[in-house]
N, C-alpha and C. Protein backbone atom coordinates (compact mmCIF):
# COMPACT_ATOMS: atom_id res chain seq x y z
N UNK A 1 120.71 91.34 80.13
CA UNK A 1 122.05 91.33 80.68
C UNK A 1 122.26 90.01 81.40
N UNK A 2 123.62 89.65 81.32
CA UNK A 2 123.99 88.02 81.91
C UNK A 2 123.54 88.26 83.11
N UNK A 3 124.15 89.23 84.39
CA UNK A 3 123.88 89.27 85.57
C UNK A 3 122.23 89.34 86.30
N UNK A 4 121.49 89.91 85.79
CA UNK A 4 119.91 89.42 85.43
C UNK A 4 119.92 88.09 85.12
N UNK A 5 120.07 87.98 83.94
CA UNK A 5 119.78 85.93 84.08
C UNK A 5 120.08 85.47 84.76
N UNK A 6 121.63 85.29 85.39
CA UNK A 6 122.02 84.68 86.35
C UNK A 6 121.34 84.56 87.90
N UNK A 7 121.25 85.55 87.74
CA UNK A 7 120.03 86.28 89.66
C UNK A 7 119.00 85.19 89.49
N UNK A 8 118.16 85.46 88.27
CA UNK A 8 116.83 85.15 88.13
C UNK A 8 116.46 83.43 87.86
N UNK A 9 117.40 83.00 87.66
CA UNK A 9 117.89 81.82 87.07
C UNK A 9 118.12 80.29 88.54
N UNK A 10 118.06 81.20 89.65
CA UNK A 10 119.04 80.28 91.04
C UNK A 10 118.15 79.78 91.37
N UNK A 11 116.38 80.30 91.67
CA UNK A 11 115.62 79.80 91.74
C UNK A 11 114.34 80.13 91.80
N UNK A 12 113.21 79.96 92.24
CA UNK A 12 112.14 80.72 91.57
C UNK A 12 111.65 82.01 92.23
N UNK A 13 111.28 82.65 91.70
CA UNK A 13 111.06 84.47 92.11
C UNK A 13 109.57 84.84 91.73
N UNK A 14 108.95 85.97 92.77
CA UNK A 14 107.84 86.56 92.70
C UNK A 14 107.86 87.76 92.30
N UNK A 15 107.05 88.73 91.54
CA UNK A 15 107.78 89.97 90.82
C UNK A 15 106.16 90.75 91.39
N UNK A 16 106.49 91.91 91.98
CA UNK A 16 105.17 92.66 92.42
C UNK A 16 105.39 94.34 91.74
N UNK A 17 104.22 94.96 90.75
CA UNK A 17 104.81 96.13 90.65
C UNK A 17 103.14 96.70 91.02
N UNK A 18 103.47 97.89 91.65
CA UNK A 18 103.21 98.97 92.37
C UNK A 18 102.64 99.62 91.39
N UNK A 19 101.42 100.38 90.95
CA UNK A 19 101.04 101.83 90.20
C UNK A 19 100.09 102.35 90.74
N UNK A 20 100.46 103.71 90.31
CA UNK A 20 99.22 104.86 90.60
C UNK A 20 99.98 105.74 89.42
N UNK A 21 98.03 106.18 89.28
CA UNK A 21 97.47 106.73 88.57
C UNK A 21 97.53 108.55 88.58
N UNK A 22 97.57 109.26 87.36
CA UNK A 22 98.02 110.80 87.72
C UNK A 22 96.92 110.81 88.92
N UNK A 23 95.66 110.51 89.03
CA UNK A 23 94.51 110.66 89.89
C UNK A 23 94.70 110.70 91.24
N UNK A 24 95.70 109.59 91.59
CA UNK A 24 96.51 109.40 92.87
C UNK A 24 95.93 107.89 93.33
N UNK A 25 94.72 107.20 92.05
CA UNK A 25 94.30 105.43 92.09
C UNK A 25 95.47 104.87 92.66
N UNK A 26 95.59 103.82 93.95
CA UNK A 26 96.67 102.66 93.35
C UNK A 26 95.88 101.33 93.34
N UNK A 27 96.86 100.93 92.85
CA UNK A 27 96.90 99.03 92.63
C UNK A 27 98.26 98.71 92.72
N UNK A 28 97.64 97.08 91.94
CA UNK A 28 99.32 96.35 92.55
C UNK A 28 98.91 95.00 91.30
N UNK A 29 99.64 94.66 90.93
CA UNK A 29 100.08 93.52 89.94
C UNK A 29 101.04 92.42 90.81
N UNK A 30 100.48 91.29 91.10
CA UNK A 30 101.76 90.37 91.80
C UNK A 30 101.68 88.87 90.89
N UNK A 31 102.82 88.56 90.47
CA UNK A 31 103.20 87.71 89.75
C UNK A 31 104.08 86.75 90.43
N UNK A 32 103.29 85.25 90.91
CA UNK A 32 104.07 84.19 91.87
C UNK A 32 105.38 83.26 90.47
N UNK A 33 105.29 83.32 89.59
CA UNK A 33 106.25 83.14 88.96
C UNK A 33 106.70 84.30 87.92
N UNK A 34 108.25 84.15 87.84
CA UNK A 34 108.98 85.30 87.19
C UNK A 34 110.30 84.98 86.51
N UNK A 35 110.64 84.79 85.52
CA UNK A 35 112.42 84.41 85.44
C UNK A 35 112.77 85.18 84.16
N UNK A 36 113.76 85.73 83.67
CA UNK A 36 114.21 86.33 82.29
C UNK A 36 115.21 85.02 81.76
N UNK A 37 114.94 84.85 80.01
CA UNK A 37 115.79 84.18 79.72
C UNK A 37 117.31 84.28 79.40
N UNK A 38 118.09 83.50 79.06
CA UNK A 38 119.36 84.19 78.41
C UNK A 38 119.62 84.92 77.28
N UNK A 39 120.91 85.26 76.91
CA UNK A 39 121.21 86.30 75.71
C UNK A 39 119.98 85.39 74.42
N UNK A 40 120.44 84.38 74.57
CA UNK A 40 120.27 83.15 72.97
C UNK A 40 118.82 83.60 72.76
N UNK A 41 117.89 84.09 73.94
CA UNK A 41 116.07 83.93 74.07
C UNK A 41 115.92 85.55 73.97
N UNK A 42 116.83 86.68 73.94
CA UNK A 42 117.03 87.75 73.84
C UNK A 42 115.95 88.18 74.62
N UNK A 43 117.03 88.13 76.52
CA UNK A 43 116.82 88.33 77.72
C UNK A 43 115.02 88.26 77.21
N UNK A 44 114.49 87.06 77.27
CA UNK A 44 112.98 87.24 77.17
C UNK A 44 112.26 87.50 79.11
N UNK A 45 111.38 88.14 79.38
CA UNK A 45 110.50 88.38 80.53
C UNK A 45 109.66 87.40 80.34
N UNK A 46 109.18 86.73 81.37
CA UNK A 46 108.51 85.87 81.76
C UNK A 46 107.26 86.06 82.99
N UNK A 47 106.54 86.04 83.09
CA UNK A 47 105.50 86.43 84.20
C UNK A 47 104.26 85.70 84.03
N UNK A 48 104.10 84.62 85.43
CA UNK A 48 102.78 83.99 85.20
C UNK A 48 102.08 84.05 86.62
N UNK A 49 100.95 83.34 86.61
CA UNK A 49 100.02 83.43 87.66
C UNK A 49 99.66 84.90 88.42
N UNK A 50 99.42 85.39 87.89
CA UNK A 50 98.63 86.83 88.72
C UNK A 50 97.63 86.70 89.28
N UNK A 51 97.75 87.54 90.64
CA UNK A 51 96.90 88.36 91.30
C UNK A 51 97.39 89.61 91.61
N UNK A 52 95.99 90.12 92.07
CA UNK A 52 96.32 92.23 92.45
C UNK A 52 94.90 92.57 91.84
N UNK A 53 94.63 94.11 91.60
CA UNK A 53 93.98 94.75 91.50
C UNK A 53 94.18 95.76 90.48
N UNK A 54 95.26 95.12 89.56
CA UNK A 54 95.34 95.94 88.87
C UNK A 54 94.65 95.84 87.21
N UNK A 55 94.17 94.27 87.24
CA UNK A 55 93.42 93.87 85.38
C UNK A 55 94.96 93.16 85.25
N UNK A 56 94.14 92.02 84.18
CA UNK A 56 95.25 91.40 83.73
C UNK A 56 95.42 91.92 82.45
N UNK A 57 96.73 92.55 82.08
CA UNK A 57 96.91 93.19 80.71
C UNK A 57 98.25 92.20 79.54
């Protein structure tokens, strides 16, 4: 969606997601760079440099 690109686009962003496990495990995935592309790149996700505890997948 344009309004996603546009957000993501102003300047650079950190993206952190949160999981647990049915078990009640957590971790955490944190990603110091993040941006989605435009329609033309068909809104592509972008995510680099990790750290966390969660495996890099």
């Amino acid at each position: 969606n344009d309004n996603i690109f546009a957000l993501t686009n102003q300047r650079l962003y950190s993206i952190r997601f949160d999981l647990k496990a049915v078990d009640g495990e957590k971790r955490h995935a944190l990603y110091d760079t993040f941006w989605i592309d435009d329609e033309n790149n068909k809104y592509t996700l972008h995510i680099k440099d990790y750290s966390g505890d969660a495996g890099k997948h």
